[in-house]
C-alpha atoms as a PDB file:
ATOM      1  CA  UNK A   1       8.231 -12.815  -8.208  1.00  0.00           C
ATOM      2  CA  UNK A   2       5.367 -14.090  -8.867  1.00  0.00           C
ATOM      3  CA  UNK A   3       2.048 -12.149  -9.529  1.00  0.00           C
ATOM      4  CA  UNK A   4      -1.882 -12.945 -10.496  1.00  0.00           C
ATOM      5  CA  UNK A   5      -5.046 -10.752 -10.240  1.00  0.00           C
ATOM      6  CA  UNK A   6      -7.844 -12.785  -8.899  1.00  0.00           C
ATOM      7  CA  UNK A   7     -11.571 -11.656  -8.651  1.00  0.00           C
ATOM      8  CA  UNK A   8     -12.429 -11.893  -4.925  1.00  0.00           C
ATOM      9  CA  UNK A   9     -12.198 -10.742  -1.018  1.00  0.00           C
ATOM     10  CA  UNK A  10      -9.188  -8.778  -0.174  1.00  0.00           C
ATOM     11  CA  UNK A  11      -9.785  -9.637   3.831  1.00  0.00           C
ATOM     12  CA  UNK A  12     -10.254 -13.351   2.786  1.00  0.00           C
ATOM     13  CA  UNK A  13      -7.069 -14.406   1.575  1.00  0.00           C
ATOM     14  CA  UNK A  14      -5.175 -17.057   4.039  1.00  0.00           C
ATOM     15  CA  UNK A  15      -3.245 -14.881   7.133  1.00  0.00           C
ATOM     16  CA  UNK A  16       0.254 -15.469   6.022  1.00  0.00           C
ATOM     17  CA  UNK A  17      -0.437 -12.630   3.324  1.00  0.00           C
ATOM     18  CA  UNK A  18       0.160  -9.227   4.440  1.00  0.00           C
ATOM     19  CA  UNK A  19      -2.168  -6.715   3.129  1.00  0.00           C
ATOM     20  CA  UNK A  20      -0.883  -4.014   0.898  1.00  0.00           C
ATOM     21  CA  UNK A  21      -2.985  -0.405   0.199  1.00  0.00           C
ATOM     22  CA  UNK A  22      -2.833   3.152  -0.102  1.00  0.00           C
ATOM     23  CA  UNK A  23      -3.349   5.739   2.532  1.00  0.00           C
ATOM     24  CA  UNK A  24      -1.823   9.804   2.247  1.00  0.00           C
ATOM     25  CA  UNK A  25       0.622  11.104   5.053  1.00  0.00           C
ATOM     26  CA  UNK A  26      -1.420  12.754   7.468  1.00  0.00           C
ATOM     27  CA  UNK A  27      -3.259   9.901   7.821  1.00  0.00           C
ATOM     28  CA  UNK A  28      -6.681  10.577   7.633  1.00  0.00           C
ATOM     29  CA  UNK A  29      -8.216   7.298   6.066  1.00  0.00           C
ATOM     30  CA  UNK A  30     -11.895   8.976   4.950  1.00  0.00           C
ATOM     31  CA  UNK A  31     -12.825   7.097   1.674  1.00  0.00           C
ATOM     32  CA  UNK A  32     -12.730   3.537  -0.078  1.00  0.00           C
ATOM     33  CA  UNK A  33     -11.110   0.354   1.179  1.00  0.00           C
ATOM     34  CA  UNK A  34      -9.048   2.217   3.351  1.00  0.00           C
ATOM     35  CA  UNK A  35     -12.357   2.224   5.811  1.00  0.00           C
ATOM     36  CA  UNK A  36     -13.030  -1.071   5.608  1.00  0.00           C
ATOM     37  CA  UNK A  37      -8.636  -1.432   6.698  1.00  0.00           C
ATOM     38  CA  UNK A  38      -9.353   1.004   9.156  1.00  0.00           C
ATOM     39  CA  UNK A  39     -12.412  -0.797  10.884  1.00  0.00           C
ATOM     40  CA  UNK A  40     -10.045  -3.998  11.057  1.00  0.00           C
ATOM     41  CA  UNK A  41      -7.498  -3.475  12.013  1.00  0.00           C
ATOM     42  CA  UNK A  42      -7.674  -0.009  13.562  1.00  0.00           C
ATOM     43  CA  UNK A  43      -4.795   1.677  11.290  1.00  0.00           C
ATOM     44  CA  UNK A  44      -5.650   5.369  11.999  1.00  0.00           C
ATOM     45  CA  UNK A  45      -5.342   5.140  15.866  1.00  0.00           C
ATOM     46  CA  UNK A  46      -2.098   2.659  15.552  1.00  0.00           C
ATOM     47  CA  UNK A  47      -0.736   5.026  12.894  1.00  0.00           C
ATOM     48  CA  UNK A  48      -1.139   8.650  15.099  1.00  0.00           C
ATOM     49  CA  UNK A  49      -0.076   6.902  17.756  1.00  0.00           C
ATOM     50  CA  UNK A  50       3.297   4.926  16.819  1.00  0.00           C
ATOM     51  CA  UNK A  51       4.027   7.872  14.508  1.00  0.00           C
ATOM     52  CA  UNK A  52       2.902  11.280  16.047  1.00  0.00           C
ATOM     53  CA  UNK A  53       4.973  13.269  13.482  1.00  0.00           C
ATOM     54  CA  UNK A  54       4.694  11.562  10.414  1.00  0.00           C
ATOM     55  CA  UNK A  55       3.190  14.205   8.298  1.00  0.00           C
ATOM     56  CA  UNK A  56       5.937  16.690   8.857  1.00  0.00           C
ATOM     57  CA  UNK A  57       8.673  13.811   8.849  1.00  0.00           C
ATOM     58  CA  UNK A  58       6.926  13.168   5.180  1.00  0.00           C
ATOM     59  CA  UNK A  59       7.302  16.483   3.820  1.00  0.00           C
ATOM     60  CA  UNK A  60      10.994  16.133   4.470  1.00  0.00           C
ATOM     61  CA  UNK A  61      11.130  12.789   2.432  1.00  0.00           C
ATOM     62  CA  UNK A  62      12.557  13.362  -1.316  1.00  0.00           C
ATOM     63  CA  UNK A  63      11.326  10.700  -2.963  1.00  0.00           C
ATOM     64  CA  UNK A  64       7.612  11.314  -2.340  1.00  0.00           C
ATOM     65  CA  UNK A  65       6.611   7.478  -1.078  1.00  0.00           C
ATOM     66  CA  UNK A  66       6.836   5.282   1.856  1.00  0.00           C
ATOM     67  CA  UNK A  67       5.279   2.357   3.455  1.00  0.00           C
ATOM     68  CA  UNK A  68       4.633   1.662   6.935  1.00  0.00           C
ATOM     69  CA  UNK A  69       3.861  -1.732   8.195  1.00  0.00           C
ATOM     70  CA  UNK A  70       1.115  -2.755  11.126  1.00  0.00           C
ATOM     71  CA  UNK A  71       0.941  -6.000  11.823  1.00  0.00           C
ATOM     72  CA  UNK A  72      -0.018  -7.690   8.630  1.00  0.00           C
ATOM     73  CA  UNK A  73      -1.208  -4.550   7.197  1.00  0.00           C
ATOM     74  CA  UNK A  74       1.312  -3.165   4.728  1.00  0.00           C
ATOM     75  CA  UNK A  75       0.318   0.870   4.129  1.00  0.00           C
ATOM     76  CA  UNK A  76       1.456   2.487   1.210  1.00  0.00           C
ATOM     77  CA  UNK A  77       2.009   6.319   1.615  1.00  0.00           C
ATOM     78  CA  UNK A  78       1.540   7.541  -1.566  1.00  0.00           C
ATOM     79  CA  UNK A  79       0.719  11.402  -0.843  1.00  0.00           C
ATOM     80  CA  UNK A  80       0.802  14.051   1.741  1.00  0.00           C
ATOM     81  CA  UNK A  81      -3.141  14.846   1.977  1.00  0.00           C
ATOM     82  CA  UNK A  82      -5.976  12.742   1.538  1.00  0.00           C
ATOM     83  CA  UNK A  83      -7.411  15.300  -0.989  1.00  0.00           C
ATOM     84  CA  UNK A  84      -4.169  15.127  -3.229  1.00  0.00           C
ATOM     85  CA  UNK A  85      -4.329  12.549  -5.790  1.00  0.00           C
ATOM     86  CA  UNK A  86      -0.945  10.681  -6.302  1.00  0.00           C
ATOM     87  CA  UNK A  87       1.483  10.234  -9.121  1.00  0.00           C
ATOM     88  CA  UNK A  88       3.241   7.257 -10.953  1.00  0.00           C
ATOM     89  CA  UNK A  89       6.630   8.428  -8.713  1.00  0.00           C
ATOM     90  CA  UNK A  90       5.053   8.226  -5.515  1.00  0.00           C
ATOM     91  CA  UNK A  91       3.245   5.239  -6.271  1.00  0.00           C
ATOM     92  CA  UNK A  92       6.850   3.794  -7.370  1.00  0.00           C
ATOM     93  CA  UNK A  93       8.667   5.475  -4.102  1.00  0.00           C
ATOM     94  CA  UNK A  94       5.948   3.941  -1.888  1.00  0.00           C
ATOM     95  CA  UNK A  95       6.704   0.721  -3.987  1.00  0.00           C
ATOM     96  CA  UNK A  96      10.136   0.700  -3.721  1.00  0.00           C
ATOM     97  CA  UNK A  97       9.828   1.600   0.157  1.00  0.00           C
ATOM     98  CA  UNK A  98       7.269  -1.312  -0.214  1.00  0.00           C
ATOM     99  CA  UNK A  99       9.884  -4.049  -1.601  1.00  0.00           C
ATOM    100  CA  UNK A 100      12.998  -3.377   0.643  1.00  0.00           C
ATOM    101  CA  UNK A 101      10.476  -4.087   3.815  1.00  0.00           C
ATOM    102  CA  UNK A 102       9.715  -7.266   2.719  1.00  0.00           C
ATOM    103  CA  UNK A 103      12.706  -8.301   1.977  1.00  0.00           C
ATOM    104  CA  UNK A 104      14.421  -6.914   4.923  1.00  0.00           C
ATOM    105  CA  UNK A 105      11.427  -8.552   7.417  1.00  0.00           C
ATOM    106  CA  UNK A 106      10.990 -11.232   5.520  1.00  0.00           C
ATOM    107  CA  UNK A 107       7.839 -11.192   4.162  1.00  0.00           C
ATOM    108  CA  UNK A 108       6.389 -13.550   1.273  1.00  0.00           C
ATOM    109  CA  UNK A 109       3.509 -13.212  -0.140  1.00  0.00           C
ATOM    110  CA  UNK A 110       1.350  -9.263  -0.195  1.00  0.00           C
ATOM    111  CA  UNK A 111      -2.277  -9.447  -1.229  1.00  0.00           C
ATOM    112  CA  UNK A 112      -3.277  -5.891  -2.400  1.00  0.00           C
ATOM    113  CA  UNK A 113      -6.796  -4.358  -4.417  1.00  0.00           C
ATOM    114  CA  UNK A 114      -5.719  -1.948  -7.167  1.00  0.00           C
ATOM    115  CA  UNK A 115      -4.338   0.304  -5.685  1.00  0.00           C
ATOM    116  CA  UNK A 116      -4.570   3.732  -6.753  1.00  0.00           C
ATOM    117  CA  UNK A 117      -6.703   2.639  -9.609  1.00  0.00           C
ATOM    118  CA  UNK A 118      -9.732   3.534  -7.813  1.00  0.00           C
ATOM    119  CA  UNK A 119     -10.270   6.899  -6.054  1.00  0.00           C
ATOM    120  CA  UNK A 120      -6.884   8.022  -6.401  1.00  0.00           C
ATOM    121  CA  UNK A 121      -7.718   7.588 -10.476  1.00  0.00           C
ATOM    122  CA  UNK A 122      -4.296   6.022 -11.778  1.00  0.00           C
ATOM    123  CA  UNK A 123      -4.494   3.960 -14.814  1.00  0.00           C
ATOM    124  CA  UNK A 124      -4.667   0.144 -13.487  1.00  0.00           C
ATOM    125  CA  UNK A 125      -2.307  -1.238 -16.195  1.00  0.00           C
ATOM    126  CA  UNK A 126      -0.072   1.302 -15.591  1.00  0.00           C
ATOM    127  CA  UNK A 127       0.342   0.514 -11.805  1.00  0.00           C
ATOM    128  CA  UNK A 128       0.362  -2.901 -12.363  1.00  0.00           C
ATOM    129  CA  UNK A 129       3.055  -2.554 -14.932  1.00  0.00           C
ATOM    130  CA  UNK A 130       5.567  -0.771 -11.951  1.00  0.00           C
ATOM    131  CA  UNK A 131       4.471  -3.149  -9.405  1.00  0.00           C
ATOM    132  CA  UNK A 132       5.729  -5.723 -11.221  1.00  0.00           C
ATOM    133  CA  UNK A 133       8.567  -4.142 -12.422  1.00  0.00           C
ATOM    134  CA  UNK A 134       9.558  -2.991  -8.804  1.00  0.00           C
ATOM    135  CA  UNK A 135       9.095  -7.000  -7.551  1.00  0.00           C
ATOM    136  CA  UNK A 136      10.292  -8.624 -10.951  1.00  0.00           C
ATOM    137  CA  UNK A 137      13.667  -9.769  -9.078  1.00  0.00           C
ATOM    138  CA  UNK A 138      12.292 -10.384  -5.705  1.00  0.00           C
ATOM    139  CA  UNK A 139      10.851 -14.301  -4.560  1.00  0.00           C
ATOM    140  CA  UNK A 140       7.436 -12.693  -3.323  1.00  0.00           C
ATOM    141  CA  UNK A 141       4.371 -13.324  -4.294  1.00  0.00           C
ATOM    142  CA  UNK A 142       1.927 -10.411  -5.366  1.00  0.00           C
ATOM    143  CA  UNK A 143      -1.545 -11.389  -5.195  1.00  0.00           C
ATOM    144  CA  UNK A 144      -4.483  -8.375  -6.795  1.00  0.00           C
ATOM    145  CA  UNK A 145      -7.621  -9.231  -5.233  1.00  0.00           C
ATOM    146  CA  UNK A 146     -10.353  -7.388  -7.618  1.00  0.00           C
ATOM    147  CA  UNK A 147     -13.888  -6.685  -6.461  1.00  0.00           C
ATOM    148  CA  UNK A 148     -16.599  -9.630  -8.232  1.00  0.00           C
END
C-alpha cells in the first residue's frame, strides 16, 4: 500500500482513481461532500434505483459497514441514517467491505477526503490510522485529498 494526504481537489485527481466517501444506508446524501458526489455523478438516483432495498438489506448486515461501487465512485456505508453519526467499527466494516472490492475488481489507486472526520465527527488520525491498517498488505494506492 501506499498512502499520502495531499492538500487539494478531490474531483481533480487523474480518472484512473476511484473516489472513496461516506454516505448512511438509506441513502439520503443531504450534507457535505456527499452533495457535491451527488451533483456528479448522480449517486442518490443510481443508488435507489440499482438497490431499491438496501436499507432493510442493511439492517440485516452484522458487521455494520459496506461499500457500494458506481462507476468510479466508491461509497462507503458507514451507518443506517443520515442523522446517526458512525463508529470506528463501521468505519472499519465499510473499510474492510472497501478493500476486498478492490482487490476483487481490480482497482488501484482510491482518492478519498477525510472521511468521517468532518460531519460525521471521527477523530482524523484515528481513521487514518485503520485505513491504513485495513490496506497495509494490499498494492493500492490511498490518496487523502484535504481541502486548501
Amino acid at each position: 500500500m501506499t498512502y499520502r494526504e495531499e492538500a487539494g481537489d478531490l474531483f481533480a485527481v487523474p480518472e484512473d482513481y476511484c473516489l472513496a466517501h461516506c454516505i448512511s444506508a438509506d441513502f439520503a446524501m443531504g450534507k457535505g461532500i456527499v452533495l457535491e458526489f451527488n451533483r456528479r455523478f448522480d449517486m442518490k438516483r443510481l443508488l435507489r434505483q440499482r438497490y431499491p432495498t438496501y436499507l432493510a438489506d442493511y439492517r440485516q448486515n452484522a458487521t455494520g459497514g459496506d461499500c457500494l461501487r458506481e462507476g468510479r465512485v466508491l461509497n462507503l456505508i458507514t451507518k443506517e441514517r443520515y442523522f446517526q453519526k458512525p463508529t470506528l467499527a463501521t468505519m472499519e466494516a465499510a473499510l474492510r467491505r472497501m478493500r476486498e472490492l478492490c482487490l476483487e475488481e481490480g482497482i488501484a489507486k482510491v482518492a478519498m477526503p477525510t472521511i468521517g472526520a468532518g460531519l460525521d465527527r471521527l477523530a482524523w488520525g484515528e481513521v487514518s490510522a485503520l485505513v491504513q491498517k485495513v490496506f497495509e498488505d494490499t498494492g493500492i494506492e490511498i490518496l487523502v485529498c484535504r481541502v486548501k
